[in-house]
PDB file of N, CA and C in Angstrom:
ATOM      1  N   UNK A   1       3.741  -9.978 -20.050  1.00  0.00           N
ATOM      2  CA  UNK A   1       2.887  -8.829 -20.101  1.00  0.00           C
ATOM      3  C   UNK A   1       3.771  -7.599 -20.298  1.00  0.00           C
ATOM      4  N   UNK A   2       3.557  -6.929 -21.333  1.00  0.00           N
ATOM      5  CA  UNK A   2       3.960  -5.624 -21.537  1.00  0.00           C
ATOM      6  C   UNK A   2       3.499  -4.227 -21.145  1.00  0.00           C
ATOM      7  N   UNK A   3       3.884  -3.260 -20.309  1.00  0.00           N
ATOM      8  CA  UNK A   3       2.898  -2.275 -20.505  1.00  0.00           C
ATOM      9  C   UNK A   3       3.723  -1.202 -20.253  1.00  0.00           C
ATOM     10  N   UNK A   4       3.444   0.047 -20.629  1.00  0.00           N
ATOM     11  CA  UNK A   4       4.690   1.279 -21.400  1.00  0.00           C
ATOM     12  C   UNK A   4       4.697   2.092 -20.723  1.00  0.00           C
ATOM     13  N   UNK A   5       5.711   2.841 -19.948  1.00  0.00           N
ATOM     14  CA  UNK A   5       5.541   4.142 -19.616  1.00  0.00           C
ATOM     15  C   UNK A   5       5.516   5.086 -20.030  1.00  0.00           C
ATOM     16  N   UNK A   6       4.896   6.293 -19.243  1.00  0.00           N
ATOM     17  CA  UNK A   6       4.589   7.228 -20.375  1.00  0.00           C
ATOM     18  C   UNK A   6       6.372   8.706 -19.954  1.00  0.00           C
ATOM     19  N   UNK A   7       5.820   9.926 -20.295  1.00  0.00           N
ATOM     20  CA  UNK A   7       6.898  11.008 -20.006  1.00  0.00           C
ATOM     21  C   UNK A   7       6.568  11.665 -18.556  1.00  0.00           C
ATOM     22  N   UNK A   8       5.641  11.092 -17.918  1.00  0.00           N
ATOM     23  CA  UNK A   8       6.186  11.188 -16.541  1.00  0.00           C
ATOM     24  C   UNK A   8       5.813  10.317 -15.961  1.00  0.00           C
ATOM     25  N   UNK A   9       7.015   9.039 -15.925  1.00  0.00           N
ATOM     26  CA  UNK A   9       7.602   7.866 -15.823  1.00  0.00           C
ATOM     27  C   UNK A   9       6.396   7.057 -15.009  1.00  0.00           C
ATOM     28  N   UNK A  10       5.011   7.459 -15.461  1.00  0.00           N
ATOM     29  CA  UNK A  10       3.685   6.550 -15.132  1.00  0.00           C
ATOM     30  C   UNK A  10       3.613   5.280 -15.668  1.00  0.00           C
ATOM     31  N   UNK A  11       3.132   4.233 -15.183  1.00  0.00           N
ATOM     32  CA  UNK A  11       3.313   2.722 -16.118  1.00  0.00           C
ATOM     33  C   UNK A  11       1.075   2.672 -15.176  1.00  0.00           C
ATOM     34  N   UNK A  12       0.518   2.394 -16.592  1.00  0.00           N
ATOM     35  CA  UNK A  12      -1.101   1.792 -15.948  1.00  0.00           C
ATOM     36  C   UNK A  12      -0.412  -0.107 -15.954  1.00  0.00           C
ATOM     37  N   UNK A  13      -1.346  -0.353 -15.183  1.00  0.00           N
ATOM     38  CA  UNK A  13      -1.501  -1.826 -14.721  1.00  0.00           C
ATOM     39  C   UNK A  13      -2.654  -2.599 -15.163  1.00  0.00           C
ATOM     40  N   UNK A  14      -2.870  -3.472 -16.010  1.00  0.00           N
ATOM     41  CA  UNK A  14      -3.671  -4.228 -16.660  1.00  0.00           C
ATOM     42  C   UNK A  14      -4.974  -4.040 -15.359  1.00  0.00           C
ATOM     43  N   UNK A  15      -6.464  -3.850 -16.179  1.00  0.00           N
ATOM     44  CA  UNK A  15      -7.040  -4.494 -14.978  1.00  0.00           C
ATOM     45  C   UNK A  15      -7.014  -5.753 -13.917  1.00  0.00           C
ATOM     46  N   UNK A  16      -6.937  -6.507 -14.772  1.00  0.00           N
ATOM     47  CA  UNK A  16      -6.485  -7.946 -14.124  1.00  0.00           C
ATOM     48  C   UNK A  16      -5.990  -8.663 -13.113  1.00  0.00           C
ATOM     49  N   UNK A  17      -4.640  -7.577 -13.657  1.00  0.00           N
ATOM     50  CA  UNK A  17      -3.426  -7.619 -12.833  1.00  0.00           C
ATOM     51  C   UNK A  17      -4.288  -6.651 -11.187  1.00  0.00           C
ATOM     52  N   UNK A  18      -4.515  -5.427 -11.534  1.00  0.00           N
ATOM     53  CA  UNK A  18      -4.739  -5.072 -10.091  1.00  0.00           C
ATOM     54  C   UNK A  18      -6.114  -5.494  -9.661  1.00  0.00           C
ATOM     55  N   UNK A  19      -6.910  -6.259 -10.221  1.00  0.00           N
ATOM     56  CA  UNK A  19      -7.999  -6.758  -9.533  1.00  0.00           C
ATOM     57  C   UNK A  19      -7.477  -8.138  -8.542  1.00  0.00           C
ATOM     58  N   UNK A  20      -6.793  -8.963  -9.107  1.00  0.00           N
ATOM     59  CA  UNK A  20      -6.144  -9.831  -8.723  1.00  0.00           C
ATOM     60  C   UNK A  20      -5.682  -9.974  -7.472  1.00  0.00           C
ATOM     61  N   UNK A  21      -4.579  -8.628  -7.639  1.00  0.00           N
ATOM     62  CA  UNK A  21      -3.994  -8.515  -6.238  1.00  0.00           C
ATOM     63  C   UNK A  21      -4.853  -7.106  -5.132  1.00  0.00           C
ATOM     64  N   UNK A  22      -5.737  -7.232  -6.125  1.00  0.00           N
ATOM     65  CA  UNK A  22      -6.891  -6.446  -4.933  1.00  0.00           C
ATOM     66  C   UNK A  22      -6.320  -5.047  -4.756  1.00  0.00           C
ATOM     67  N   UNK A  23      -6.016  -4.298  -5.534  1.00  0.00           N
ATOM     68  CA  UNK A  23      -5.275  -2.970  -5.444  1.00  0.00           C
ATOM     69  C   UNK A  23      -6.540  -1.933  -5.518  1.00  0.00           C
ATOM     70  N   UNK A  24      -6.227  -0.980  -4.718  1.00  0.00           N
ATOM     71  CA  UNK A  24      -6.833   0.513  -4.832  1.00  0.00           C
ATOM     72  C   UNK A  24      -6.234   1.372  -5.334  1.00  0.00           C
ATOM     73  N   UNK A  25      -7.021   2.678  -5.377  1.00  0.00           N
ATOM     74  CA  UNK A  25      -6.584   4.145  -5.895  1.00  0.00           C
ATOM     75  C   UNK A  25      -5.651   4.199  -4.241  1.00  0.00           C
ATOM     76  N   UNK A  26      -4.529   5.086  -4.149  1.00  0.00           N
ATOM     77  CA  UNK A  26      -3.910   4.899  -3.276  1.00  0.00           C
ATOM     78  C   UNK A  26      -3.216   4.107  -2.472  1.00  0.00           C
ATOM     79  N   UNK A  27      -3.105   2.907  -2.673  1.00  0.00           N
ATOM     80  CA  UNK A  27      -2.666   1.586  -2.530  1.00  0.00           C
ATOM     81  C   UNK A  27      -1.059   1.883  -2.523  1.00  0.00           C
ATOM     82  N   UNK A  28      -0.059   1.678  -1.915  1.00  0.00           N
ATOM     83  CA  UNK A  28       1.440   1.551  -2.231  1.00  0.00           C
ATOM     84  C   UNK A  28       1.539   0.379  -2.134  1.00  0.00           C
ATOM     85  N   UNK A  29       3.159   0.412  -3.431  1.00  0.00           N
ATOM     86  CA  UNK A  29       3.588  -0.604  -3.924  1.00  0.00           C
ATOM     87  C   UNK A  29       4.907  -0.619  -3.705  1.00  0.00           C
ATOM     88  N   UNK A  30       5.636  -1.949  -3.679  1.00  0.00           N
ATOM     89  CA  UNK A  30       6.949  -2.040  -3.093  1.00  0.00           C
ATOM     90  C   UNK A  30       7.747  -2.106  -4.534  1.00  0.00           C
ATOM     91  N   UNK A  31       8.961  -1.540  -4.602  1.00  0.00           N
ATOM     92  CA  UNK A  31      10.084  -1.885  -5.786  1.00  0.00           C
ATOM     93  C   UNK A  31      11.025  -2.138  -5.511  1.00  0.00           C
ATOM     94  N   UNK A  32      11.228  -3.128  -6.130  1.00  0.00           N
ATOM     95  CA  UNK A  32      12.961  -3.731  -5.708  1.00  0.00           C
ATOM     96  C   UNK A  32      13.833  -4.187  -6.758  1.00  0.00           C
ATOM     97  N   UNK A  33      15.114  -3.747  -6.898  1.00  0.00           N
ATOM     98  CA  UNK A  33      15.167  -4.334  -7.808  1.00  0.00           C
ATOM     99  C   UNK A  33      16.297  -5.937  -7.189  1.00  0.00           C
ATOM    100  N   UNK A  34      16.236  -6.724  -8.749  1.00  0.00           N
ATOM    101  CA  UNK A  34      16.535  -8.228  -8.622  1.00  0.00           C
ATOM    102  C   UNK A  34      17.983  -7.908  -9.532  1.00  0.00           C
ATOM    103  N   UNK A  35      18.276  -9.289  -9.489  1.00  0.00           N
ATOM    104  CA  UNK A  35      19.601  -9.582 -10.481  1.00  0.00           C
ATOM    105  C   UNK A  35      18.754  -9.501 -11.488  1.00  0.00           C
ATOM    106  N   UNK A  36      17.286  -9.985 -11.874  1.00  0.00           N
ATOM    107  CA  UNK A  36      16.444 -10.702 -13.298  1.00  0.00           C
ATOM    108  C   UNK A  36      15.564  -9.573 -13.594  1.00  0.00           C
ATOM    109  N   UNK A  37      15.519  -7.881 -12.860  1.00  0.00           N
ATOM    110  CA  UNK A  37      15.254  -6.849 -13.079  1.00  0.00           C
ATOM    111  C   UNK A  37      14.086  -5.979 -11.610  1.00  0.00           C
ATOM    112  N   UNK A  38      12.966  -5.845 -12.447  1.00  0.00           N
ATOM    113  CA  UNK A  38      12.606  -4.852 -11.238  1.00  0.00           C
ATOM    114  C   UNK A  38      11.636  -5.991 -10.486  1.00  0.00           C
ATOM    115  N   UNK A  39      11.122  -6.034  -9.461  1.00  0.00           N
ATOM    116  CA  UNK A  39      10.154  -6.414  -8.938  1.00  0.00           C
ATOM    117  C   UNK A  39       9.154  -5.657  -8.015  1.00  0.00           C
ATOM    118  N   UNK A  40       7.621  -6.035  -8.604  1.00  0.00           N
ATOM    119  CA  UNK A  40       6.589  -4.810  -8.259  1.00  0.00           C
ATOM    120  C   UNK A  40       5.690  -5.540  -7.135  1.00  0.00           C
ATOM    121  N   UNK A  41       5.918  -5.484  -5.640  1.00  0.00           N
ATOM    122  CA  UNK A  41       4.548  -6.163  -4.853  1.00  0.00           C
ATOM    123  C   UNK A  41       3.947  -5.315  -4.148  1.00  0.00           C
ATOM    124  N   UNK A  42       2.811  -5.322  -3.795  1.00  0.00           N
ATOM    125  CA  UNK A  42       1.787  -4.653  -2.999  1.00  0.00           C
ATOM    126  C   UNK A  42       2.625  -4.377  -2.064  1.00  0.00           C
ATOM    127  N   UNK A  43       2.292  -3.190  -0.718  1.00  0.00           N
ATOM    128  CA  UNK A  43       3.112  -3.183   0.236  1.00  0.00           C
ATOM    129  C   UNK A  43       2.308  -3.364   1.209  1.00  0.00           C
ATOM    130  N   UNK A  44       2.071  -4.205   1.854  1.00  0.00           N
ATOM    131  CA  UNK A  44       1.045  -4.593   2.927  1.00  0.00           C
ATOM    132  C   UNK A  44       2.047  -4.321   4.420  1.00  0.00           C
ATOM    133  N   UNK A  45       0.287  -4.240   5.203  1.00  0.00           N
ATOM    134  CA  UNK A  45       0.981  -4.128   6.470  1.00  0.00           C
ATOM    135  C   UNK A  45       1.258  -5.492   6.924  1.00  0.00           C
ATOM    136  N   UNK A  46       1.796  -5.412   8.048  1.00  0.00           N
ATOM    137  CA  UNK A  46       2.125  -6.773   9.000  1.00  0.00           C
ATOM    138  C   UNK A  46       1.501  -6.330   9.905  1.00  0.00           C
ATOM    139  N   UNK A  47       0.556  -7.274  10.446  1.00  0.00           N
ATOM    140  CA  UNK A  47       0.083  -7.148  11.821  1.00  0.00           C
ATOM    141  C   UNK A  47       0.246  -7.250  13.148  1.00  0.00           C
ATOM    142  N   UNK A  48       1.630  -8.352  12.718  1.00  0.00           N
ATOM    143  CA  UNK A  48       2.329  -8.343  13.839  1.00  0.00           C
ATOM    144  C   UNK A  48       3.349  -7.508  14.423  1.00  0.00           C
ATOM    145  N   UNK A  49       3.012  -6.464  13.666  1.00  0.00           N
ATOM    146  CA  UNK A  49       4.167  -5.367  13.938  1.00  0.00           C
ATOM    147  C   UNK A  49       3.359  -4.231  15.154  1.00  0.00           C
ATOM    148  N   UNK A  50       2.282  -5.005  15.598  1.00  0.00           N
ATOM    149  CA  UNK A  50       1.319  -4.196  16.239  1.00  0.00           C
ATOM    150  C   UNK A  50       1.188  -4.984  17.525  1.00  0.00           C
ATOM    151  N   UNK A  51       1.905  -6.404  17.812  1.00  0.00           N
ATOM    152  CA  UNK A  51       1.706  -7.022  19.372  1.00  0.00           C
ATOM    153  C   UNK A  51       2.375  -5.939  20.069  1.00  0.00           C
ATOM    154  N   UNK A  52       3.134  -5.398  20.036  1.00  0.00           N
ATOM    155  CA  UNK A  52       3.862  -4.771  21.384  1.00  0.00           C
ATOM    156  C   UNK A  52       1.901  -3.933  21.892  1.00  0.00           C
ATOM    157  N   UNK A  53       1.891  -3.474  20.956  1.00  0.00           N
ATOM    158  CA  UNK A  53       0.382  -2.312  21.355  1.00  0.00           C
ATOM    159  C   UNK A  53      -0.384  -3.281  22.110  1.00  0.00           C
ATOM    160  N   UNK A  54      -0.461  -5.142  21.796  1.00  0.00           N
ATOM    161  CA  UNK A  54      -1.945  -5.790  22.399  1.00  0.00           C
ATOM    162  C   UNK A  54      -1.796  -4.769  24.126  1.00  0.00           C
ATOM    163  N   UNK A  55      -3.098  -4.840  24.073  1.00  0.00           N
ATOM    164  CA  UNK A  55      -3.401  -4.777  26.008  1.00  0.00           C
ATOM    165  C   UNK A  55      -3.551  -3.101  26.098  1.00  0.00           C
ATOM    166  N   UNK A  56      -2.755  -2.943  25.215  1.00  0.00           N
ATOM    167  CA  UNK A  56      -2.915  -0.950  25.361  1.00  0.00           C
ATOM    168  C   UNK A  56      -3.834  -0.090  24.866  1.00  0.00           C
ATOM    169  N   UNK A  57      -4.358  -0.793  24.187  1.00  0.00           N
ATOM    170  CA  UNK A  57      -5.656   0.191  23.438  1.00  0.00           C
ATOM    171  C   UNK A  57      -6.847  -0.120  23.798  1.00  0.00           C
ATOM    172  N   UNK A  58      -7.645   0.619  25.064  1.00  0.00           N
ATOM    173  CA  UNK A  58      -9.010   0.248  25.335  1.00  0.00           C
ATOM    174  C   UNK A  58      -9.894  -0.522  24.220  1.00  0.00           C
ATOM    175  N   UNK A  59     -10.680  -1.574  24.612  1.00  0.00           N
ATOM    176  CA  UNK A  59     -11.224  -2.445  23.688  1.00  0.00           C
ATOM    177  C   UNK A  59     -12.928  -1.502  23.594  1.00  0.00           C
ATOM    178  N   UNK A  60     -13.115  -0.917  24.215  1.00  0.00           N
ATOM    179  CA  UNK A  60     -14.661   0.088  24.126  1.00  0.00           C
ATOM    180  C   UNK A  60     -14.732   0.970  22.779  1.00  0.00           C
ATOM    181  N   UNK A  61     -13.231   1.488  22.255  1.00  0.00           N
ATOM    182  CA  UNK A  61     -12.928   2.472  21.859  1.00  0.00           C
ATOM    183  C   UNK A  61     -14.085   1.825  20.030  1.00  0.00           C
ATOM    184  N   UNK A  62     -14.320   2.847  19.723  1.00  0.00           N
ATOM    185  CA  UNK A  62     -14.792   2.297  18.244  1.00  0.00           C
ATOM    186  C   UNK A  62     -13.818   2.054  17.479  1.00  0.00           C
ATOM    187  N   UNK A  63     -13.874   0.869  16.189  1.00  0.00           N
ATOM    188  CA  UNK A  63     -13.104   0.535  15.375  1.00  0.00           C
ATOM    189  C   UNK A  63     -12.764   2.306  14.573  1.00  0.00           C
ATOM    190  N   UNK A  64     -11.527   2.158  14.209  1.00  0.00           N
ATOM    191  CA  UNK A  64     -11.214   3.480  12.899  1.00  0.00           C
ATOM    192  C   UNK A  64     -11.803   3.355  11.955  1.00  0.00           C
ATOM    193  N   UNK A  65     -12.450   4.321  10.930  1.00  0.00           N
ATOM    194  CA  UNK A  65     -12.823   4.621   9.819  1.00  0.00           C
ATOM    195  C   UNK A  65     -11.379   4.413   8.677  1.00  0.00           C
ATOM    196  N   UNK A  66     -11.218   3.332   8.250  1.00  0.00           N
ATOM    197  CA  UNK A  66      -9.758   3.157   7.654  1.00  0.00           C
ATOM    198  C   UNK A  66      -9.869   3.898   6.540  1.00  0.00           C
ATOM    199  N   UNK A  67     -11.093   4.424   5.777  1.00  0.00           N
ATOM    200  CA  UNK A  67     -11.182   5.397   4.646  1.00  0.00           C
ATOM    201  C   UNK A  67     -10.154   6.815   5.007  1.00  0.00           C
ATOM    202  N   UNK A  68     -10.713   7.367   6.399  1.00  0.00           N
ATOM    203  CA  UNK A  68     -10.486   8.861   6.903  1.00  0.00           C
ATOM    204  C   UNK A  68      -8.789   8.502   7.505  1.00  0.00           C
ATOM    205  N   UNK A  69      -8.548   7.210   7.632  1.00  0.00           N
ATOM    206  CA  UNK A  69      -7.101   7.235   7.908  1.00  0.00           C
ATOM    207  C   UNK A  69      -6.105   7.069   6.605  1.00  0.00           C
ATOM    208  N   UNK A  70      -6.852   6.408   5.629  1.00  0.00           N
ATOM    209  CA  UNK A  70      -6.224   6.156   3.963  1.00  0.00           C
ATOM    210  C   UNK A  70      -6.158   7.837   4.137  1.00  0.00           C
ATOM    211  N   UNK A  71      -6.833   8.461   4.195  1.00  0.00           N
ATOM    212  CA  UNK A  71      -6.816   9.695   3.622  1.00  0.00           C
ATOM    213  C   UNK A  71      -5.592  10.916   4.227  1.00  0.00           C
ATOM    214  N   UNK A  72      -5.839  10.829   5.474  1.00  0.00           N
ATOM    215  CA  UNK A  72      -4.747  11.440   6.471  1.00  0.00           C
ATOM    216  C   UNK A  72      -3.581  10.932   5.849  1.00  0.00           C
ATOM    217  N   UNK A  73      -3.180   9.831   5.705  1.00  0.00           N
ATOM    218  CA  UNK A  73      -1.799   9.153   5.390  1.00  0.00           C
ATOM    219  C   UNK A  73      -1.189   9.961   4.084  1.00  0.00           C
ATOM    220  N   UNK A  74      -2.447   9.681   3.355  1.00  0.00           N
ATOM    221  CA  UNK A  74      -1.968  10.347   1.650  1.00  0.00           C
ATOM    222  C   UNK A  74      -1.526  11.518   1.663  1.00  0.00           C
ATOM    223  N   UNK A  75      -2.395  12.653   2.475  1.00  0.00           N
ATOM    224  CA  UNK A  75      -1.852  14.276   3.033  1.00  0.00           C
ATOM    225  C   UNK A  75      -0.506  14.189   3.357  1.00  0.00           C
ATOM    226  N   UNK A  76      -0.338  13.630   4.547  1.00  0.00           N
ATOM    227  CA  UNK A  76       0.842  13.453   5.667  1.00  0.00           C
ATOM    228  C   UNK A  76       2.389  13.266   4.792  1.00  0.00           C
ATOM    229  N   UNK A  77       2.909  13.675   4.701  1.00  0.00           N
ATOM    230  CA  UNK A  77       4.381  13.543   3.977  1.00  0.00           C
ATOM    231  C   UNK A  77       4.639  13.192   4.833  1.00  0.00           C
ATOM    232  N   UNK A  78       4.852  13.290   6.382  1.00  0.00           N
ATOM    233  CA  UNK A  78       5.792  12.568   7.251  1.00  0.00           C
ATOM    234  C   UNK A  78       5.359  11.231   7.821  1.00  0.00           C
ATOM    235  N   UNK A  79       4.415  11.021   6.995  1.00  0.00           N
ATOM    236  CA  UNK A  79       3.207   9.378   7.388  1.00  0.00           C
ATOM    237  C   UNK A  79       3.714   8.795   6.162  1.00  0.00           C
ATOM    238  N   UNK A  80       4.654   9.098   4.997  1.00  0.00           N
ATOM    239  CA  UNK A  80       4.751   8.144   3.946  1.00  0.00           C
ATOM    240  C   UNK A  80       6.539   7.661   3.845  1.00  0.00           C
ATOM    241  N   UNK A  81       6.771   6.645   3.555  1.00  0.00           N
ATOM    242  CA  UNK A  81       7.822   5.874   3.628  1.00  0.00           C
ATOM    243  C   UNK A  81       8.994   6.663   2.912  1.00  0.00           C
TER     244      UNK A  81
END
């Protein structure tokens, strides 16, 4: 699969391709590069990076609105990697 960047170093992604791996508007992506060149994966969370928290977060509390937290994150420069 080929696909071109443009002059400010944007590359679009086949539909396919991001339906596939289930991508959103705002979605981050991991880059790395290889000996065999770049490599592009979703950057997902781990959930287990969240046991230390079990037991600490009242279970009454309502679930988060993960839209209004996508959104905070995107603002937040000191919330992005």
């Amino acid at each position: 699969m080929i696909v071109k960047m443009t002059t400010k170093r944007q590359v679009t992604f086949p539909r396919k391709v991001v339906e596939r791996l289930g991508l959103k508007e705002g979605d981050s992506l991991q880059i790395s590069e290889t000996p065999d060149g770049i490599l592009i994966r979703p950057h997902r969370f781990d959930p287990k990076k969240l046991a230390p928290l079990r037991g600490k977060i009242r279970s009454d509390l309502p679930a988060p609105d993960l839209e209004d937290v996508r959104h905070a994150y995107a603002l937040n420069p000191r919330l992005r990697d």
